[in-house]
N, C-alpha and C. Protein backbone atom coordinates (compact mmCIF):
# COMPACT_ATOMS: atom_id res chain seq x y z
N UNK A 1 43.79 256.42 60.67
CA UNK A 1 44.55 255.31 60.10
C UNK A 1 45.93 255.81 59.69
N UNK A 2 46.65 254.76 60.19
CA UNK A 2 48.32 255.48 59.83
C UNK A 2 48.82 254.67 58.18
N UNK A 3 49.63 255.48 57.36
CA UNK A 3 49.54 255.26 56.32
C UNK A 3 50.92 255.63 55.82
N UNK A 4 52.00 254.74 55.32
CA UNK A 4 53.27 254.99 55.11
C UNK A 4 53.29 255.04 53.66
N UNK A 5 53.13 256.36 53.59
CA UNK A 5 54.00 256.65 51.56
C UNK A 5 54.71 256.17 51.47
N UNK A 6 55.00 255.21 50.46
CA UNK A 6 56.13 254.40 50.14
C UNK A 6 57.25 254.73 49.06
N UNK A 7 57.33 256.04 49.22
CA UNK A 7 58.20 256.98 47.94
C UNK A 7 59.28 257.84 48.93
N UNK A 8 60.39 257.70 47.79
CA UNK A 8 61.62 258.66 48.73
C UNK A 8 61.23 260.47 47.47
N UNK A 9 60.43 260.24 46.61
CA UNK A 9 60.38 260.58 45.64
C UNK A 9 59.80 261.91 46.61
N UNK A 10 60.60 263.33 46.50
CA UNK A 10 59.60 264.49 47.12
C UNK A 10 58.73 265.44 46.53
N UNK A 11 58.47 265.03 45.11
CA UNK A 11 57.34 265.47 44.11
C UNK A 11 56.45 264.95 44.65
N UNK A 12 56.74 263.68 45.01
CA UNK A 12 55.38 262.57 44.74
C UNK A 12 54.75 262.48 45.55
N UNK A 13 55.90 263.01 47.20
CA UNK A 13 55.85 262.61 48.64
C UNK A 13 54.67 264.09 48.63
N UNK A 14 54.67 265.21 47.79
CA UNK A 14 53.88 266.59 48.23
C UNK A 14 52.64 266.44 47.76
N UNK A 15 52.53 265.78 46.25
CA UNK A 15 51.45 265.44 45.67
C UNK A 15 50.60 264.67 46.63
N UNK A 16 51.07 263.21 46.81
CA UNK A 16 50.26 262.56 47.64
C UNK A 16 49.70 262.65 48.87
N UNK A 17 50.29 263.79 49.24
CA UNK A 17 49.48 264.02 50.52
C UNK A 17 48.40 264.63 50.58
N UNK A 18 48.38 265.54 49.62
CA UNK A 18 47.64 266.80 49.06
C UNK A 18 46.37 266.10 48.54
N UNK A 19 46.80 264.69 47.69
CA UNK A 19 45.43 263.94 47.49
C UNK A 19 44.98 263.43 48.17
N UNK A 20 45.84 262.45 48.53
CA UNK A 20 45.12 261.62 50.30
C UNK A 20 44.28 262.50 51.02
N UNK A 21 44.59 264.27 51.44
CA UNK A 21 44.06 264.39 52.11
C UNK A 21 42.56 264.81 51.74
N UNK A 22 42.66 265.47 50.36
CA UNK A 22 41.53 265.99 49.77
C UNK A 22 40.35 264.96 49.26
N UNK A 23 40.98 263.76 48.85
CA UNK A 23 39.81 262.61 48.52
C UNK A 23 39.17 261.87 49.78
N UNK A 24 40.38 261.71 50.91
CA UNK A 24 40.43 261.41 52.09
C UNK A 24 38.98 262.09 52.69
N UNK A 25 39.02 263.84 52.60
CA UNK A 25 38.03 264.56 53.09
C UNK A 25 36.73 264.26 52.40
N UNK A 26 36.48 263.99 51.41
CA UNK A 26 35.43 263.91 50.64
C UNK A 26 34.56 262.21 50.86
N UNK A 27 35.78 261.52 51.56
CA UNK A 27 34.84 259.89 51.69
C UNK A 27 33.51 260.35 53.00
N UNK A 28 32.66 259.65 52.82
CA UNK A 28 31.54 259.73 53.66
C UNK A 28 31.30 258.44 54.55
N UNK A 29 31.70 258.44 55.56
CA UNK A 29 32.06 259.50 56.94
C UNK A 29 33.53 260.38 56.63
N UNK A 30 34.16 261.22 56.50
CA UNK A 30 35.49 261.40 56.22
C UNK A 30 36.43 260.67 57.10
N UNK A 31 37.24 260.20 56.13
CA UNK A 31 38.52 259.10 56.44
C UNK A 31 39.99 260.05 56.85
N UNK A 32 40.39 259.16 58.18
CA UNK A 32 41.03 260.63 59.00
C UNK A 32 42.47 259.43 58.75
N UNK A 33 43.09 260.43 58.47
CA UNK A 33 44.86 259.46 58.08
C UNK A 33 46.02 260.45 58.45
N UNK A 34 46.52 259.45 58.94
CA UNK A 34 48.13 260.14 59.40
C UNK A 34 48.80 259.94 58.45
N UNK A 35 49.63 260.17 57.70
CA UNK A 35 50.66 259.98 56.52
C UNK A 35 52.11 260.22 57.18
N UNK A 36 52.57 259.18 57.16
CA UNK A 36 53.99 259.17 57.26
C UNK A 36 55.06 258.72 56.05
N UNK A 37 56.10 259.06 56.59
CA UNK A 37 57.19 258.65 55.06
C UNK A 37 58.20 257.79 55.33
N UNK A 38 58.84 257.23 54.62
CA UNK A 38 60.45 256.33 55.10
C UNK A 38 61.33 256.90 55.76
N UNK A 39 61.40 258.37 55.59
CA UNK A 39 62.65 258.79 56.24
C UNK A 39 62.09 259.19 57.69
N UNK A 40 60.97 259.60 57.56
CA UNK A 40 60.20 259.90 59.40
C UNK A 40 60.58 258.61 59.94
N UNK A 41 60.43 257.65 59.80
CA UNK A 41 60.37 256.36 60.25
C UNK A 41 62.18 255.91 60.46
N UNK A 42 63.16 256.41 59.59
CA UNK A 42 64.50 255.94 59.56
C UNK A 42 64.32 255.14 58.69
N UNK A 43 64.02 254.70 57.97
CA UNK A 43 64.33 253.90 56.64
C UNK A 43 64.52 254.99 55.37
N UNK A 44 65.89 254.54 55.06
CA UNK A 44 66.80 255.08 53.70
C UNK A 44 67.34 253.93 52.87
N UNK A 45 66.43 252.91 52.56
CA UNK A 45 66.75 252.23 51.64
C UNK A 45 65.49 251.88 50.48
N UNK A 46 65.33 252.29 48.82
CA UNK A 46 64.14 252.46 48.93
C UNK A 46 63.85 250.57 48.51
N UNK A 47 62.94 250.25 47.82
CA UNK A 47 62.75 248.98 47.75
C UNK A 47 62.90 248.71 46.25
N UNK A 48 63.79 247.92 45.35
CA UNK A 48 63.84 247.89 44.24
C UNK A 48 62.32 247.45 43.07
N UNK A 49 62.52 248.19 42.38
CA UNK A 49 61.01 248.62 41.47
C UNK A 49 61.60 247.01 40.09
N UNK A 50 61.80 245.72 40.66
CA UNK A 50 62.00 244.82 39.60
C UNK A 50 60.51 244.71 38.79
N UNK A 51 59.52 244.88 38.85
CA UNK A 51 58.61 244.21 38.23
C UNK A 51 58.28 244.68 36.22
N UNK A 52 57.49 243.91 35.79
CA UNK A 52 57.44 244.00 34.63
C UNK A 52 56.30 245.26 34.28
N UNK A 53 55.17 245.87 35.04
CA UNK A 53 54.65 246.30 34.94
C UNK A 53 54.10 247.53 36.41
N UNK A 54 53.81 248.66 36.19
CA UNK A 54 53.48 249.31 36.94
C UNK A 54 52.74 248.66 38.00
N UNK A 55 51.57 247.91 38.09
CA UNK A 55 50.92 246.83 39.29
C UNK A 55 52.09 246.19 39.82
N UNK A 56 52.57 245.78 39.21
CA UNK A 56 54.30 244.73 40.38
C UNK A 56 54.71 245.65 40.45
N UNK A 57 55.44 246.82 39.66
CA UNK A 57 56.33 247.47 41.01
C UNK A 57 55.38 248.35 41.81
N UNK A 58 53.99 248.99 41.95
CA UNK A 58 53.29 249.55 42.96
C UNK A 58 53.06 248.69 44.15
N UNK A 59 53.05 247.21 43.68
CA UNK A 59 52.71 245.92 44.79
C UNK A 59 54.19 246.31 45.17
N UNK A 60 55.30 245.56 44.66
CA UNK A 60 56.80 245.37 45.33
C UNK A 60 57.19 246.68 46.40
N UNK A 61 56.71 247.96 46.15
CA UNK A 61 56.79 248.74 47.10
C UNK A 61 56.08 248.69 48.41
N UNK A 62 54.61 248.72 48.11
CA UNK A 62 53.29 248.94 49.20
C UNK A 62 54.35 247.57 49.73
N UNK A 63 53.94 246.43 49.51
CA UNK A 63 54.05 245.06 50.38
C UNK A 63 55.27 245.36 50.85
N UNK A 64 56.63 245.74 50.35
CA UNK A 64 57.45 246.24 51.00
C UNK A 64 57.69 246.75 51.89
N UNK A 65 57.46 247.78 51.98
CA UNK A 65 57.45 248.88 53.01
C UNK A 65 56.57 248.31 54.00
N UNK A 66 55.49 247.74 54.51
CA UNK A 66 54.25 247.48 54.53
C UNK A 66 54.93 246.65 55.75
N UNK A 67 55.57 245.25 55.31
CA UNK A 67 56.31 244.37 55.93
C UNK A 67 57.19 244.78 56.63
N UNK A 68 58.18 245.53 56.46
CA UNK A 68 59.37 246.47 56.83
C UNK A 68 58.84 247.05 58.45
N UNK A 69 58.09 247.66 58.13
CA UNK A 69 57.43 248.80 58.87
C UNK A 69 56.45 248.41 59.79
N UNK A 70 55.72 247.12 59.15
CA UNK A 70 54.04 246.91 60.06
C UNK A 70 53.28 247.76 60.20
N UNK A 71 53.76 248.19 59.07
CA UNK A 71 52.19 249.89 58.84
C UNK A 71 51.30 249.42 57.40
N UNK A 72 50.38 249.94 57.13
CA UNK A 72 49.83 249.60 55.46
C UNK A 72 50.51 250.67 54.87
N UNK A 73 50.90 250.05 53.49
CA UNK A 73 52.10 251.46 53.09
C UNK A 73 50.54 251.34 51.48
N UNK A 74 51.30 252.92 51.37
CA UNK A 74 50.60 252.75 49.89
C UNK A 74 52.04 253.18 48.93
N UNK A 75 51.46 252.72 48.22
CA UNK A 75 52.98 252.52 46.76
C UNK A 75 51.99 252.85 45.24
N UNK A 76 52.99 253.43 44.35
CA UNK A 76 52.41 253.83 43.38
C UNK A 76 53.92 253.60 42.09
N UNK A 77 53.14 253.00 40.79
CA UNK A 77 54.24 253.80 39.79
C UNK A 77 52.94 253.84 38.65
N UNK A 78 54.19 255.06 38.17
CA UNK A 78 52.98 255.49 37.22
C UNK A 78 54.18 255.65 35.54
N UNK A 79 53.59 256.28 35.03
CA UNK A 79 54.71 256.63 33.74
C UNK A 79 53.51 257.05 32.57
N UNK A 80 54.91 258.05 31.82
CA UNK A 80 53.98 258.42 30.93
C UNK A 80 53.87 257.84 29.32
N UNK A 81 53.00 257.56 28.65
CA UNK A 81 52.94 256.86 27.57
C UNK A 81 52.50 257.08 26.47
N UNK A 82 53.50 257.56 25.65
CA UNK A 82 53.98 257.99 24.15
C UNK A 82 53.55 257.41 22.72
N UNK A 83 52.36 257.73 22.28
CA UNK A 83 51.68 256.86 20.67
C UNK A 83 52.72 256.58 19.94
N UNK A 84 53.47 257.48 19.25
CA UNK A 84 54.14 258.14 18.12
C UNK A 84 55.70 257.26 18.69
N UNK A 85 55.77 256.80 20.24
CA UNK A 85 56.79 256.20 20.52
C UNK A 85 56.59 254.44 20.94
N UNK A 86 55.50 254.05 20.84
CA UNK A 86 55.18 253.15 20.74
C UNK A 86 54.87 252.59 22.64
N UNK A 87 54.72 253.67 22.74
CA UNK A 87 54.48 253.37 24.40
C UNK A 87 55.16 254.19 25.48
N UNK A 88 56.93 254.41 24.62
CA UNK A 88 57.66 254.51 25.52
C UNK A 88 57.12 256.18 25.93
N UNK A 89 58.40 256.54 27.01
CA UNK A 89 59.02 255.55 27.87
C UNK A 89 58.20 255.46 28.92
N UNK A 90 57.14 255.05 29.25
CA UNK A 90 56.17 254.25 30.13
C UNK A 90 56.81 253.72 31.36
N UNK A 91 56.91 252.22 31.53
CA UNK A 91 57.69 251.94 32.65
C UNK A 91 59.01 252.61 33.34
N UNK A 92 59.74 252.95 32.35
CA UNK A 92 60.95 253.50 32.57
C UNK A 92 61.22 255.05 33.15
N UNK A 93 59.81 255.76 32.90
CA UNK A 93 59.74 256.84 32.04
C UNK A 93 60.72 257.88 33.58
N UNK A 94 60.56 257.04 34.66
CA UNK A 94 61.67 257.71 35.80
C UNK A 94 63.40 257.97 35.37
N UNK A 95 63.97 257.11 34.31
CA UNK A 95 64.62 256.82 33.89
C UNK A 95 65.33 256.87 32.83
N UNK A 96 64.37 257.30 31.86
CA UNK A 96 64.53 257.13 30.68
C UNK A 96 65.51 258.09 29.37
N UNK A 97 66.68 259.21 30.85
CA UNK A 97 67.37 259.73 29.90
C UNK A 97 69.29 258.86 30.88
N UNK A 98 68.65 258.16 31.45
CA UNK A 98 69.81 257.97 32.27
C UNK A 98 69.97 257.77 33.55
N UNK A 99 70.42 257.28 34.47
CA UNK A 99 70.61 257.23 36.02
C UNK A 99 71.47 258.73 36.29
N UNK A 100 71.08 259.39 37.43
CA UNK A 100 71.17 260.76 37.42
C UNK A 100 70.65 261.69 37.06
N UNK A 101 69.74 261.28 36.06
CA UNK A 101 69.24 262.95 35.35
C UNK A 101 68.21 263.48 35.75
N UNK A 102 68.06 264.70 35.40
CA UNK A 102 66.69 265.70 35.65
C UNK A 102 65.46 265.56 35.10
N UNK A 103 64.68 265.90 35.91
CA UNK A 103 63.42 265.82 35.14
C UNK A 103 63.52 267.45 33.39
N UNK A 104 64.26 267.89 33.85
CA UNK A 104 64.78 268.66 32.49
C UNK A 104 65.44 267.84 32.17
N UNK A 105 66.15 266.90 31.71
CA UNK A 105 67.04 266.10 30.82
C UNK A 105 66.06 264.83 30.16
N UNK A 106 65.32 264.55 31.19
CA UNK A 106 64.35 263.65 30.67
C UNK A 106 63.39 264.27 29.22
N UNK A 107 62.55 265.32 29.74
CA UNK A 107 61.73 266.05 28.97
C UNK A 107 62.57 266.86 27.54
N UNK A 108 63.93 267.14 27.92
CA UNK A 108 64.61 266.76 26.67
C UNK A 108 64.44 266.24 25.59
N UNK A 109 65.22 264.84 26.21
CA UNK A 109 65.73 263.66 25.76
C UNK A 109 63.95 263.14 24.80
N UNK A 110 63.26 263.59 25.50
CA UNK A 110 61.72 263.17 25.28
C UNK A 110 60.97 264.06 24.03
N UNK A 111 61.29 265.20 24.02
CA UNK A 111 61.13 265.91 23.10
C UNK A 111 62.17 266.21 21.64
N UNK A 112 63.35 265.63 21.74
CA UNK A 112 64.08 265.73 20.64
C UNK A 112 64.01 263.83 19.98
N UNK A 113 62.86 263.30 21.25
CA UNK A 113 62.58 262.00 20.05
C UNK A 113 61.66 262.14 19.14
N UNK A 114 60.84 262.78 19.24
CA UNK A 114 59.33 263.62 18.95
C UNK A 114 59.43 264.87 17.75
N UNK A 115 60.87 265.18 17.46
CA UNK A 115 61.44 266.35 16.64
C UNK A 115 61.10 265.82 15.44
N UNK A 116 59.52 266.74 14.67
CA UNK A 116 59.30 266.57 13.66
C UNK A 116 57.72 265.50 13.65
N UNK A 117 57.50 265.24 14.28
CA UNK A 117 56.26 265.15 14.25
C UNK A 117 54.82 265.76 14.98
N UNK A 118 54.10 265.53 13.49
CA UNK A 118 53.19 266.80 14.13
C UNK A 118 51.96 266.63 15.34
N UNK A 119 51.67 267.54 15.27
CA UNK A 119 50.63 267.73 16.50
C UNK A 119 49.63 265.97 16.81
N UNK A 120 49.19 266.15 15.69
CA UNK A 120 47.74 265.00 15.84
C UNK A 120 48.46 263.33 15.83
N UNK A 121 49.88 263.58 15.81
CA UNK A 121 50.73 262.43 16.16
C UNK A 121 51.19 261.95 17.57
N UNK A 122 51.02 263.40 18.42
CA UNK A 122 51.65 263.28 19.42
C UNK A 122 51.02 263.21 20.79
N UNK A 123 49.59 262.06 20.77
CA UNK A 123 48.81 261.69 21.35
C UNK A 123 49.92 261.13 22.66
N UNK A 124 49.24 261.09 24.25
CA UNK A 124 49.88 260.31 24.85
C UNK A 124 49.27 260.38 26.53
N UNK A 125 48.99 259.86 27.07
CA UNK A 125 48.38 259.57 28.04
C UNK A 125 49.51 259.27 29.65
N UNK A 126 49.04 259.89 30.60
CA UNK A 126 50.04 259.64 31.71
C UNK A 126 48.96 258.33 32.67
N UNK A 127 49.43 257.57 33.16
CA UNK A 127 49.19 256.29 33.91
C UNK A 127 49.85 255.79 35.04
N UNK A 128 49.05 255.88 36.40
CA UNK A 128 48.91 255.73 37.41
C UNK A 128 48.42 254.52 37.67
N UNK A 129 48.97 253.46 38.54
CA UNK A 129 48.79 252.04 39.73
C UNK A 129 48.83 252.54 40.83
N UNK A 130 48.39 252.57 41.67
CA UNK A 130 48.26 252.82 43.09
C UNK A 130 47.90 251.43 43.83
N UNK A 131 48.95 251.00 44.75
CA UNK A 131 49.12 249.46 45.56
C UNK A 131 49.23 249.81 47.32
N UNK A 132 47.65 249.03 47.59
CA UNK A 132 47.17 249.63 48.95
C UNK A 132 47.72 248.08 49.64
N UNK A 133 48.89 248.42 50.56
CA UNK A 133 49.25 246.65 51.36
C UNK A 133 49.39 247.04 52.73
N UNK A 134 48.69 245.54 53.31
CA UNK A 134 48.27 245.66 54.69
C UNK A 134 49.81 244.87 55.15
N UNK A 135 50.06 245.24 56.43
CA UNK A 135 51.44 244.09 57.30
C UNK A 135 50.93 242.85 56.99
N UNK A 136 50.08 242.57 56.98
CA UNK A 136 50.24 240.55 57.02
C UNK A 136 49.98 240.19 55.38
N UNK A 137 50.13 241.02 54.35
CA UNK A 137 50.67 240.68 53.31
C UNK A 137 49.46 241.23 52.23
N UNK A 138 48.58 241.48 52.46
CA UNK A 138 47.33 242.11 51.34
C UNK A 138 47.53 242.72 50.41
N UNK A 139 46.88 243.06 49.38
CA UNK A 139 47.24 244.21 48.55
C UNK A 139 46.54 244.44 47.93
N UNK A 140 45.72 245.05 47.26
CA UNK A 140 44.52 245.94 46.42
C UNK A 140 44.96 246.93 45.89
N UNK A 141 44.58 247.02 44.80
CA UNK A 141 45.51 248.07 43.15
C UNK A 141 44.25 248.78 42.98
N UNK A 142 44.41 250.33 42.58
CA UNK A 142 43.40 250.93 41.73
C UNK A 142 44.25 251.76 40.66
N UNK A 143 43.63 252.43 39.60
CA UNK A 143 44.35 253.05 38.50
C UNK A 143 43.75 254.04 38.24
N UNK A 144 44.57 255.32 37.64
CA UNK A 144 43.83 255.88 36.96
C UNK A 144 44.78 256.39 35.81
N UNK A 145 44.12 257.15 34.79
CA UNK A 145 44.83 257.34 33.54
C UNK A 145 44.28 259.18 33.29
N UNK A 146 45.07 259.80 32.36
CA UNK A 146 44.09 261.35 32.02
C UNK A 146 45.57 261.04 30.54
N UNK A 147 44.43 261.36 29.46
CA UNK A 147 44.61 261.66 28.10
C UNK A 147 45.41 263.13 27.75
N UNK A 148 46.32 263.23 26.75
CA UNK A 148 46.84 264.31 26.42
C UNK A 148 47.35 263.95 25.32
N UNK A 149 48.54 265.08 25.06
CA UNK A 149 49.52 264.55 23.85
C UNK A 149 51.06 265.71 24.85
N UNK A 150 52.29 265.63 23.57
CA UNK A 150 53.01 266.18 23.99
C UNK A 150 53.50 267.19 23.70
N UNK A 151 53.70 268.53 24.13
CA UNK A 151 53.56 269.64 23.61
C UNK A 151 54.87 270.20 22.83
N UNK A 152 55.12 271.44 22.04
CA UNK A 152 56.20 271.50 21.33
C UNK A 152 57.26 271.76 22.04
N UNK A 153 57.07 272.58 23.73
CA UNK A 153 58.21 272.73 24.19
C UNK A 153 57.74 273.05 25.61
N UNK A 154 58.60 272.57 26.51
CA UNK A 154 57.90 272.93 28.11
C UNK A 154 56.79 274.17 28.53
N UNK A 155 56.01 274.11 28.90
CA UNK A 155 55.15 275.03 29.73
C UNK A 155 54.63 275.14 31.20
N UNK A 156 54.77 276.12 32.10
CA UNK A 156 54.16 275.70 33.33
C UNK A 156 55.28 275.63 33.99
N UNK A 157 55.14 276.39 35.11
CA UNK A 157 56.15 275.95 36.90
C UNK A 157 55.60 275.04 37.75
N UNK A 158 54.19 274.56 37.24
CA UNK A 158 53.89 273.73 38.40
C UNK A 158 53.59 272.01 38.19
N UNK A 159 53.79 271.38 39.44
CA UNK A 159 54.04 270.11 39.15
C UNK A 159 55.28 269.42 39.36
N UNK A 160 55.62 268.64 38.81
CA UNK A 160 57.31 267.94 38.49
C UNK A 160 57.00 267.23 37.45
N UNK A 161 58.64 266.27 37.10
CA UNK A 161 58.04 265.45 36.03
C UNK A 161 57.71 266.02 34.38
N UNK A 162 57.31 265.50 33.86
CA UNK A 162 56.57 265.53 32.72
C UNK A 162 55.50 266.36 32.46
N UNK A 163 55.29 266.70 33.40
CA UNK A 163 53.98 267.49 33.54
C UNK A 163 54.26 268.75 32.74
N UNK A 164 55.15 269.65 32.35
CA UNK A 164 55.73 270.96 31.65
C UNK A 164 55.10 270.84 29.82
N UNK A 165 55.77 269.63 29.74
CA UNK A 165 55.23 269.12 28.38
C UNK A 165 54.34 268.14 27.62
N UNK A 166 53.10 268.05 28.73
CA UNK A 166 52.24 267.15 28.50
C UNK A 166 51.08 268.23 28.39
N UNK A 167 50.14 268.77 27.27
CA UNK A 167 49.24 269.36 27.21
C UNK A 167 47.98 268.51 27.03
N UNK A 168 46.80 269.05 27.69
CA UNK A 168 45.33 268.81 27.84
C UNK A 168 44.74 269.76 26.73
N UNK A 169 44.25 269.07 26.02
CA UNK A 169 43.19 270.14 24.52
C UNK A 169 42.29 270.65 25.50
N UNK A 170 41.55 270.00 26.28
CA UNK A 170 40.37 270.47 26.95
C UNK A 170 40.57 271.58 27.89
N UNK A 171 41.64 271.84 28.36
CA UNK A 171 42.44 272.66 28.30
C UNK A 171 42.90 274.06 28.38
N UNK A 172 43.75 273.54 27.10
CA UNK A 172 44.44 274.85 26.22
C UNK A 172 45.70 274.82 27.16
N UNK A 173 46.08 274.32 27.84
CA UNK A 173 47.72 273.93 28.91
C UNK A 173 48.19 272.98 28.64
N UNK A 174 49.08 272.70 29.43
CA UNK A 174 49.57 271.96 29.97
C UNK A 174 49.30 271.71 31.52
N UNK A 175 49.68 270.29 31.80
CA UNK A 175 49.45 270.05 33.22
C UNK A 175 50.65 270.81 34.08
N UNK A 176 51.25 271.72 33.70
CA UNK A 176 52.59 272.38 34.71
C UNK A 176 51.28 273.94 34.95
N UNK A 177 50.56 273.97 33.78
CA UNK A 177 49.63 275.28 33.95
C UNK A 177 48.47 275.17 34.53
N UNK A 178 47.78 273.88 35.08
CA UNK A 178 46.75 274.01 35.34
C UNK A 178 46.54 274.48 36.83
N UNK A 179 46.09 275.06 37.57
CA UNK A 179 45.53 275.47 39.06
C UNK A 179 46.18 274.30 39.75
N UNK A 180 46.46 274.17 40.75
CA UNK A 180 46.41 273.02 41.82
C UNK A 180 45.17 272.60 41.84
N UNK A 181 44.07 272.82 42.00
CA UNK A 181 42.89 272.52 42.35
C UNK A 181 42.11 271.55 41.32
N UNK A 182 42.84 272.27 40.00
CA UNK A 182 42.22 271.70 38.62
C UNK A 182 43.25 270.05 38.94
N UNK A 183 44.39 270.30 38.95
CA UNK A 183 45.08 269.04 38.65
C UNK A 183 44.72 268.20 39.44
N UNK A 184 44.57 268.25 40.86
CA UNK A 184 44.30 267.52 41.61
C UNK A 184 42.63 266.68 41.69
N UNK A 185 42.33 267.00 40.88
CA UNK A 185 41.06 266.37 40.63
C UNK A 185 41.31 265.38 39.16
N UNK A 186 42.13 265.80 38.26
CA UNK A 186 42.02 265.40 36.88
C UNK A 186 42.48 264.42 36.40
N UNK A 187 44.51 264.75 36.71
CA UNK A 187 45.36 263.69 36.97
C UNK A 187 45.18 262.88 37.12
N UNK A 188 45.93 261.83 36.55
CA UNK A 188 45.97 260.20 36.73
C UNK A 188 46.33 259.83 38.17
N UNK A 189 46.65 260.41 38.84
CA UNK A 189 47.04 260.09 39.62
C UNK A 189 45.99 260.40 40.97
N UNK A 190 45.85 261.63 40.68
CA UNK A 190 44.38 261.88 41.19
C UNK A 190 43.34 261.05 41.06
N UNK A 191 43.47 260.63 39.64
CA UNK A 191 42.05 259.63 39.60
C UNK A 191 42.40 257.91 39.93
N UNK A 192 43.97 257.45 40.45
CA UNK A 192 43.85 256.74 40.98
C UNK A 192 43.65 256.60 42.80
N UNK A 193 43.84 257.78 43.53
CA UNK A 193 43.84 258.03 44.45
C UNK A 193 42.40 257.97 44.62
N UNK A 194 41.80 258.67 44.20
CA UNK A 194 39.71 258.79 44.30
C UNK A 194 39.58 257.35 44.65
N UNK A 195 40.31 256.52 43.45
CA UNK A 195 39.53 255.03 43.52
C UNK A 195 40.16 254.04 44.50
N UNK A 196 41.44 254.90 44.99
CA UNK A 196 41.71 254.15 46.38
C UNK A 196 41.14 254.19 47.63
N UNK A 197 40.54 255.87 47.64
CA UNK A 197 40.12 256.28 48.89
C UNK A 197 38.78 255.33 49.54
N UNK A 198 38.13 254.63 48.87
CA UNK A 198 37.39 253.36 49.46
C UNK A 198 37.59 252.70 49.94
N UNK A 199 38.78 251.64 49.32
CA UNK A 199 39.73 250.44 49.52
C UNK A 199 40.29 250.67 50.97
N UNK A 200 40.59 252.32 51.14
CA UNK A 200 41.32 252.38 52.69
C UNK A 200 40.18 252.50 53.53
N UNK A 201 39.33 252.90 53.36
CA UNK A 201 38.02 253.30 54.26
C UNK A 201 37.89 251.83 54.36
N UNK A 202 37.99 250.99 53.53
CA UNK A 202 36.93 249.57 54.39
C UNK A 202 38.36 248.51 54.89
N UNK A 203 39.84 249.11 54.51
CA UNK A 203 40.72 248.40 55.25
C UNK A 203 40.92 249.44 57.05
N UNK A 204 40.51 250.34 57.10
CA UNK A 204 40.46 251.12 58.37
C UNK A 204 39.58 250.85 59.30
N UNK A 205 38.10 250.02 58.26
CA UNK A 205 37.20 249.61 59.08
C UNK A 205 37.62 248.50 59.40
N UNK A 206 38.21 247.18 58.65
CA UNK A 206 38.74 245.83 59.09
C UNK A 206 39.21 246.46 59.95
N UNK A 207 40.41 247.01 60.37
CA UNK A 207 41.55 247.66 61.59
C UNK A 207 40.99 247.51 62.62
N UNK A 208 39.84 248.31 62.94
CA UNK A 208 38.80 249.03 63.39
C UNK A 208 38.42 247.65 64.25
N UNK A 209 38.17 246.69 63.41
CA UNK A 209 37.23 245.53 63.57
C UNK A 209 37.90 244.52 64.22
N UNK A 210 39.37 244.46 63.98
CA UNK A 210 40.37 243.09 64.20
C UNK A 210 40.75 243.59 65.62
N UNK A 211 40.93 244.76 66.39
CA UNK A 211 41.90 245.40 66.98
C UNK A 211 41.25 245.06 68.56
């Protein structure tokens, strides 16, 4: 089954393949997928993320691209979400030190809001939508979420993102420290991918079935 990532994003574009392929391997019969991207294809425009919530903009992408292309795209937004900040910056959280900036300027900007409060305050959870859309317009959402808080100051080379300063008690890291192997099972994102890898198995079998 051919399958267009719907991200120009190349954190997200390495991650997701890495899951696709590993949850991919684990469906029973194993689910065999080609993964392609926007720019393999010539598309350099990405699709604007208007929606109010992570499900609309994971839909506004997948159906996007999806249509664009006449491939099933999968689309994702995720963000991370802050107790002590009242959520933020969640939707935004791609965003949230500025247009232009680094994922170091972000984690900053993120940690000098956080200056001064303590540990058992700084609960916060990262959250994953994952939006599976077929060409003639479908779409099916799965989620996943993984619990943390935010740590006093970056840790970890691995990952992107937020991941440096988001620690797991269960643990004793951060998600920039954990194995590849560990994250990729744990992650929110991981655990929305698991709960997609069905959704594509029985849209591969429709394929399968219509063709």
């Amino acid at each position: 089954m051919r399958i267009l990532l719907a991200t120009f994003n190349p954190g997200k574009l390495v991650e997701l393949r890495e899951l696709l392929s590993l949850h991919a391997a684990r469906q029973q019969p194993p689910l065999t997928l080609e993964l392609v991207t926007p720019a393999e294809l010539g598309m350099n425009e990405p699709v604007a993320e208007t929606g109010a919530t992570y499900a609309e903009n994971a839909r506004l992408k997948a159906a996007g691209y999806a249509r664009i292309a006449g491939l099933t795209a999968l689309g994702d937004d995720s963000g991370l979400e802050v107790d002590a900040l009242n959520g933020a910056p969640g939707l935004h959280s791609a965003r949230y030190a500025g247009p232009g900036a680094s994922d170091a300027d972000r984690r900053i900007r993120l940690l000098a809001a956080l200056a001064g409060v303590p540990a058992e305050r700084r609960s916060a959870r990262f959250r994953c939508v994952v939006a599976l859309a077929a060409p003639a317009g479908d779409v099916q959402l799965a989620e996943g979420t993984v619990e943390g808080r935010i740590a006093e100051a970056p840790a970890g080379t691995g990952g992107f993102g937020y991941d440096p300063i988001f620690y797991l008690p269960e643990f004793g890291c951060t998600m920039a420290e954990l194995p590849e192997g560990v994250k990729n099972t744990i992650s929110h994102r991981a655990r929305a991918i698991e709960h997609a890898i069905p959704l594509l198995a029985q849209m591969a079998e429709d394929e399968h079935v219509n063709m």
